[in-house]
Protein backbone atom coordinates (compact mmCIF):
# COMPACT_ATOMS: atom_id res chain seq x y z
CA UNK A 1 5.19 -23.28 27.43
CA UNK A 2 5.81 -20.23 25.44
CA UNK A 3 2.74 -17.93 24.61
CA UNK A 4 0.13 -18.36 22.09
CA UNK A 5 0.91 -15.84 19.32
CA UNK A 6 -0.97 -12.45 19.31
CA UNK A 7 -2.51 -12.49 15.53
CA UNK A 8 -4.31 -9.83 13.80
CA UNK A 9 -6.59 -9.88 10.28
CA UNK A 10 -5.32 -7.94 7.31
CA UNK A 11 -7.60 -7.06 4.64
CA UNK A 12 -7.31 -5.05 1.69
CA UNK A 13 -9.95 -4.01 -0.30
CA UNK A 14 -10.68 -2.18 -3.67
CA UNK A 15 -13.76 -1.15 -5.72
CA UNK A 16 -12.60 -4.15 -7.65
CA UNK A 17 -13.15 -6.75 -4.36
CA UNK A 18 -10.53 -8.29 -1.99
CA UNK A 19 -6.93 -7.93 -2.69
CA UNK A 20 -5.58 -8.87 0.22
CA UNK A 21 -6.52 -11.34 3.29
CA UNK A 22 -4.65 -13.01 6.04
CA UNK A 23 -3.37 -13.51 9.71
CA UNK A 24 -0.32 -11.46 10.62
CA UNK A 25 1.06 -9.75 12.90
CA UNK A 26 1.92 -6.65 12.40
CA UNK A 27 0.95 -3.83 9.48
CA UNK A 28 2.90 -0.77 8.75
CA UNK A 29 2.07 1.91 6.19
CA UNK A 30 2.14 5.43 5.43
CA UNK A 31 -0.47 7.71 6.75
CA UNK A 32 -0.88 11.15 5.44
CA UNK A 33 1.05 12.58 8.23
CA UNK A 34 3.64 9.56 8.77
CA UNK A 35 4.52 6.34 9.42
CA UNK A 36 2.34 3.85 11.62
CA UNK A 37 2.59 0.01 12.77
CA UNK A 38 -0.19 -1.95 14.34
CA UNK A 39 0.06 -4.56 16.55
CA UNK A 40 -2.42 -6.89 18.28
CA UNK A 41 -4.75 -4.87 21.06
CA UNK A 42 -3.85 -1.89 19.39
CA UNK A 43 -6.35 1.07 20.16
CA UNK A 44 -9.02 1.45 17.57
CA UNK A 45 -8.00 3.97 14.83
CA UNK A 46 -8.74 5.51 11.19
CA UNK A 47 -6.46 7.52 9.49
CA UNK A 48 -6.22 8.49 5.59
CA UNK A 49 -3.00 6.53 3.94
CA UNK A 50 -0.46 8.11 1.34
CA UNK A 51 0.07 6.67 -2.25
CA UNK A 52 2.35 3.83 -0.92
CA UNK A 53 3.52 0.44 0.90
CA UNK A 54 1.78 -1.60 3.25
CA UNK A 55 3.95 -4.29 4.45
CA UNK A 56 1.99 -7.04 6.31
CA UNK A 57 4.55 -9.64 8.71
CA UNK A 58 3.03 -12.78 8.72
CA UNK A 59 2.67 -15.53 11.59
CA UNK A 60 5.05 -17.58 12.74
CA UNK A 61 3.57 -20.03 11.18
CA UNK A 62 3.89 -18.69 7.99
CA UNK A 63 7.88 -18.23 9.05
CA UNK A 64 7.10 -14.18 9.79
CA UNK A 65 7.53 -13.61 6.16
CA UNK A 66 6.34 -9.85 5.04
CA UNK A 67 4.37 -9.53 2.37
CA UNK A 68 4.31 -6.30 0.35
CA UNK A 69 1.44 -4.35 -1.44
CA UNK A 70 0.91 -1.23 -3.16
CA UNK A 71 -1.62 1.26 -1.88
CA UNK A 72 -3.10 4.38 -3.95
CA UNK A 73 -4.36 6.36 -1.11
CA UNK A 74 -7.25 5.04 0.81
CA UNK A 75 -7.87 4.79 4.33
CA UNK A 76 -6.95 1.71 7.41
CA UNK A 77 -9.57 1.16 9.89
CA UNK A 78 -8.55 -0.98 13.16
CA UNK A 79 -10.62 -2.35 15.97
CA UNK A 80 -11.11 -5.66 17.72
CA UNK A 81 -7.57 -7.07 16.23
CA UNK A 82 -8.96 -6.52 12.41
CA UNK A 83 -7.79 -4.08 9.95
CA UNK A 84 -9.25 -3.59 7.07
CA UNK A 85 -7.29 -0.85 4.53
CA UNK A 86 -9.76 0.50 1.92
CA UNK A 87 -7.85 1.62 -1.40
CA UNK A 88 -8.77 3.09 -4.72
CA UNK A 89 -6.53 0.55 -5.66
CA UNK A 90 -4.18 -2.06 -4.56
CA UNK A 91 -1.58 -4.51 -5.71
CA UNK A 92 0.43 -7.20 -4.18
CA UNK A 93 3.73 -7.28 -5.16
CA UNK A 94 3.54 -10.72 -6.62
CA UNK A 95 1.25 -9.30 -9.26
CA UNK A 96 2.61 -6.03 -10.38
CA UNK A 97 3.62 -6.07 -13.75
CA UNK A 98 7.01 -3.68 -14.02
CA UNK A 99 7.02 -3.30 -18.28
CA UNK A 100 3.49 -1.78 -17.14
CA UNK A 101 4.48 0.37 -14.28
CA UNK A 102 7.51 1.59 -16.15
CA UNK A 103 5.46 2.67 -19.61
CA UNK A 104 3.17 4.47 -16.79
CA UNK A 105 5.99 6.62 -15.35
CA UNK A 106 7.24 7.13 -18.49
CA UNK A 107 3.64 8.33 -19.28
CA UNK A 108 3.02 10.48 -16.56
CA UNK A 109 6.86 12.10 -16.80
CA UNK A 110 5.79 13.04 -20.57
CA UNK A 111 2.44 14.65 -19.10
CA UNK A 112 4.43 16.70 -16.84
CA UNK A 113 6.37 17.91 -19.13
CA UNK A 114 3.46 18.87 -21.22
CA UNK A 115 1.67 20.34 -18.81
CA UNK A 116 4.91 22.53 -17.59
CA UNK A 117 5.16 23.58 -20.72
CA UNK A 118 1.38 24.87 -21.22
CA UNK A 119 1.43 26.30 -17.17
CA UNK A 120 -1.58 23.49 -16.84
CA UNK A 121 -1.02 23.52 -12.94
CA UNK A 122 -3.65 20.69 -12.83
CA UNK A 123 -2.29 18.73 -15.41
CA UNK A 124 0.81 18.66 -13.49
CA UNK A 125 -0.65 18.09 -9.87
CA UNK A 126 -2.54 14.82 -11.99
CA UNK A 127 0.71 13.97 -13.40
CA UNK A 128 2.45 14.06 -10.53
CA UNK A 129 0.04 11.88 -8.87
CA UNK A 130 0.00 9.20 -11.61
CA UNK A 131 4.24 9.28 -11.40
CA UNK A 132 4.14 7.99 -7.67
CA UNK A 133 1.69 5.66 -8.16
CA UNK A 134 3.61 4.19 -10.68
CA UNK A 135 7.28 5.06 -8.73
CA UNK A 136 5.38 3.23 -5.69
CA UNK A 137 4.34 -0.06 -7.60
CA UNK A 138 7.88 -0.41 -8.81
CA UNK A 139 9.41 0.54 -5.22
CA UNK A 140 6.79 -2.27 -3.98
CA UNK A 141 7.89 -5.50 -6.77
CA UNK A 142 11.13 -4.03 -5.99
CA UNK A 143 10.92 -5.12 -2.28
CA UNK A 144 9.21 -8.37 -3.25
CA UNK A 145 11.22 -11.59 -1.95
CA UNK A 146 13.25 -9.25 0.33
């Protein structure tokens, strides 16, 4: 009889409510300082996340398909087989709308340039921010169905 399948709870949450809830397992994301993956029994842990993608592997029951979501910073928290990512915002794949991602990195590569041009070092540092939130969303629907 082959092993009962080691599951662990995803949630992603926003100001805004729930984005994001199911079985999986597996979750991989960006930290600040890298690249993790959590697995079932994995030691408890926080860590600060980077602007971009979580990718959640589903159950086998749900044929191990990976879901995709954008992440704008935030922070995971794991213990007892639940993680629970708390974002500024998030965005499954599914929903991200790319005529609205692409007018916002168009947006934010005008307000660099405006703010390089006026030596507005916080204008850019925003900016710069705003572009890879929007370069992540379209990296992210990019990956969608892959």
């Amino acid at each position: 009889m082959a092993d009962p399948e080691k599951i662990i709870k995803v949630s992603v949450v926003t100001p805004d409510g729930i984005v994001y809830s199911h079985n999986a397992t597996m979750v991989a994301m960006r930290a600040i300082d890298g690249d993790r993956a959590i697995m079932y029994d994995h030691l408890p842990i926080v860590t600060p996340l980077a602007i971009g993608e979580v990718r959640v592997k589903r159950t086998h029951e749900m044929n191990d398909r990976i879901d995709h979501i954008a992440v704008n910073g935030g922070y995971i928290e794991f213990s007892n087989n639940e993680a629970t990512i708390i974002a500024d915002s998030a965005e499954r794949a599914r929903n991200i709308d790319v005529k609205r991602a692409q007018s916002a990195k168009k947006r934010a590569e005008q307000h660099m340039q405006e703010a390089k041009e006026k030596h507005n070092e916080r204008e850019m540092l925003e900016a710069e921010i705003a572009l890879r939130r929007a370069v992540n969303r379209l990296h992210v629907r990019e990956n969608y169905g892959k």
